[in-house]
C-alpha atoms as a PDB file:
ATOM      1  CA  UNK A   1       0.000   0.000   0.000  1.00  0.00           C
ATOM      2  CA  UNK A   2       1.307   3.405  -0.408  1.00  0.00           C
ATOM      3  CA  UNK A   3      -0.028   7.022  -0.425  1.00  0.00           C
ATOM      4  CA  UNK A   4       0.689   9.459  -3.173  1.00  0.00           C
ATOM      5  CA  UNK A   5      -1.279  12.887  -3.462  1.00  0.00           C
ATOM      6  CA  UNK A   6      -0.231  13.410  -6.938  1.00  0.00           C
ATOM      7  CA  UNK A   7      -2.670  12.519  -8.869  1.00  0.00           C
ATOM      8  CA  UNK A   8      -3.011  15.210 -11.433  1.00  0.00           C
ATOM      9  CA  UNK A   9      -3.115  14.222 -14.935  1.00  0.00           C
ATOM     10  CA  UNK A  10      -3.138   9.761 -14.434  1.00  0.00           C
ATOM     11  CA  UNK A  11      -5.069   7.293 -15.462  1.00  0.00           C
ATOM     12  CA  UNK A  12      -7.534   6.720 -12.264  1.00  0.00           C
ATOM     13  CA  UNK A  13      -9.842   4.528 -13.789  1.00  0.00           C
ATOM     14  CA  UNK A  14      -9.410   1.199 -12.164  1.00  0.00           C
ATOM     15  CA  UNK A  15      -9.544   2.229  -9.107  1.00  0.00           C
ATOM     16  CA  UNK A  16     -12.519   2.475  -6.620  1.00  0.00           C
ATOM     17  CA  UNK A  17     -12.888   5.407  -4.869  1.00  0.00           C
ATOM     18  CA  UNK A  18     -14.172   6.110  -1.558  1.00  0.00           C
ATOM     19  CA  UNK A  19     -14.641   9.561   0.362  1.00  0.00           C
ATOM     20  CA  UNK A  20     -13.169   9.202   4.212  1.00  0.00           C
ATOM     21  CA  UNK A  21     -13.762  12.653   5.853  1.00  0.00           C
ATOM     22  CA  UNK A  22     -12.169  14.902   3.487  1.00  0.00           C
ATOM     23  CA  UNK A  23      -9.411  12.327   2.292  1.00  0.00           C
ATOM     24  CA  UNK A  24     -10.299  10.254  -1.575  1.00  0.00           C
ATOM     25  CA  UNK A  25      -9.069   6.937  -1.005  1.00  0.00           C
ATOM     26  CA  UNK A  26      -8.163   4.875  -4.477  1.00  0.00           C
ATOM     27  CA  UNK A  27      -8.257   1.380  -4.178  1.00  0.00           C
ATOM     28  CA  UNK A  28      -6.231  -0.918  -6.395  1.00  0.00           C
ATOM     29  CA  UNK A  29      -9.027  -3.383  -7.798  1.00  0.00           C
ATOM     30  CA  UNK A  30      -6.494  -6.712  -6.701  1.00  0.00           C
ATOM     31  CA  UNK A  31      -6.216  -5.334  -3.309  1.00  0.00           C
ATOM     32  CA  UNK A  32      -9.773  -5.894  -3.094  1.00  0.00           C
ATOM     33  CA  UNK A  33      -9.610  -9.278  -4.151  1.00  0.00           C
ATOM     34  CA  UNK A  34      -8.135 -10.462  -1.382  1.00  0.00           C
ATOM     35  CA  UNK A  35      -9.686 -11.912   1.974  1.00  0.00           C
ATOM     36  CA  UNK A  36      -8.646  -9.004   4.192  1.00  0.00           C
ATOM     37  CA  UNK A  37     -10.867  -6.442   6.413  1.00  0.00           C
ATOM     38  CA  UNK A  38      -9.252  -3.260   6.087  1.00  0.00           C
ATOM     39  CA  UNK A  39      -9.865  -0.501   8.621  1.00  0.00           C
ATOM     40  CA  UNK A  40      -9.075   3.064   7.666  1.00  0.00           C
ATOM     41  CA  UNK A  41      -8.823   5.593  10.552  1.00  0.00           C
ATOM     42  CA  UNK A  42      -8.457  10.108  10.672  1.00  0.00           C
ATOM     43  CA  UNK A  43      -6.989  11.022  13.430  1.00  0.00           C
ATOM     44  CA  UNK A  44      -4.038  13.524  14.052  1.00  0.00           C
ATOM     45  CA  UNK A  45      -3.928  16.919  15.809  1.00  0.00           C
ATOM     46  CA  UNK A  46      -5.909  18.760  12.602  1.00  0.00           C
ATOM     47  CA  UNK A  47      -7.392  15.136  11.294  1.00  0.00           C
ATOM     48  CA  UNK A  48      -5.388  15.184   8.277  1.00  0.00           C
ATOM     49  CA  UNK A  49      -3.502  11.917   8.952  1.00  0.00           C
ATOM     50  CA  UNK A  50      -4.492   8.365   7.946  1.00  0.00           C
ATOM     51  CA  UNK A  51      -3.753   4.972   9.449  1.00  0.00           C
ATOM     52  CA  UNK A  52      -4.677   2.142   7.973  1.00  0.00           C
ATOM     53  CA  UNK A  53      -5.223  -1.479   9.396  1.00  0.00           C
ATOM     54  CA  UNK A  54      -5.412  -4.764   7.538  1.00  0.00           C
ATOM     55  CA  UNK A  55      -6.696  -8.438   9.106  1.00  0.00           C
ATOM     56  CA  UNK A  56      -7.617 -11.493   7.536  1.00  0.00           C
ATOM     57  CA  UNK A  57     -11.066 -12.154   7.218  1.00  0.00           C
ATOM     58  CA  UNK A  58     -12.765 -14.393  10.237  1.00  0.00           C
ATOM     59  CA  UNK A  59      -9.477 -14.556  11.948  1.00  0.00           C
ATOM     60  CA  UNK A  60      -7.325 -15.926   9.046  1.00  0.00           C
ATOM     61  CA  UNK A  61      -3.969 -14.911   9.152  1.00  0.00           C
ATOM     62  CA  UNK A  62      -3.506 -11.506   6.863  1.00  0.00           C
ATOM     63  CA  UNK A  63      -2.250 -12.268   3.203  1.00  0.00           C
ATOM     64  CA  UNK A  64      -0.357  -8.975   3.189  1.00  0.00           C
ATOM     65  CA  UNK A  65       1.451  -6.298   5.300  1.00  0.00           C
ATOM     66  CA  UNK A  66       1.213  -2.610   5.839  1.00  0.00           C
ATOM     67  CA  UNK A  67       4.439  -0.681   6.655  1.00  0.00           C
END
């Protein structure tokens, strides 16, 4: 996973999107193949930071990692 706010000008067509306060969130279409529940959270002294959380589904062990 990885943030990038520059999104002027690409190709953004494959991706979902999904409003979270005042943040767009794209979504790579094979991330959401997989069986994972993942949580994304505002927080930060003006709300402008994300965290985001990923667990396998029904208490599976999580396909991938977030750094």
């Amino acid at each position: 996973m990885s943030v990038d706010t520059r999104t002027k000008g690409r190709r953004l067509d494959s991706y979902r999107k999904q409003l979270v306060d005042e943040s767009t969130l794209l979504y790579d279409a094979d991330l959401l193949k997989l069986p994972v529940e993942l949580t994304i959270t505002t927080g930060g002294l003006f709300g402008g930071r994300l965290k985001a959380k990923a667990d396998g589904l029904n208490g599976a062990a999580c396909p991938i990692q977030l750094l």
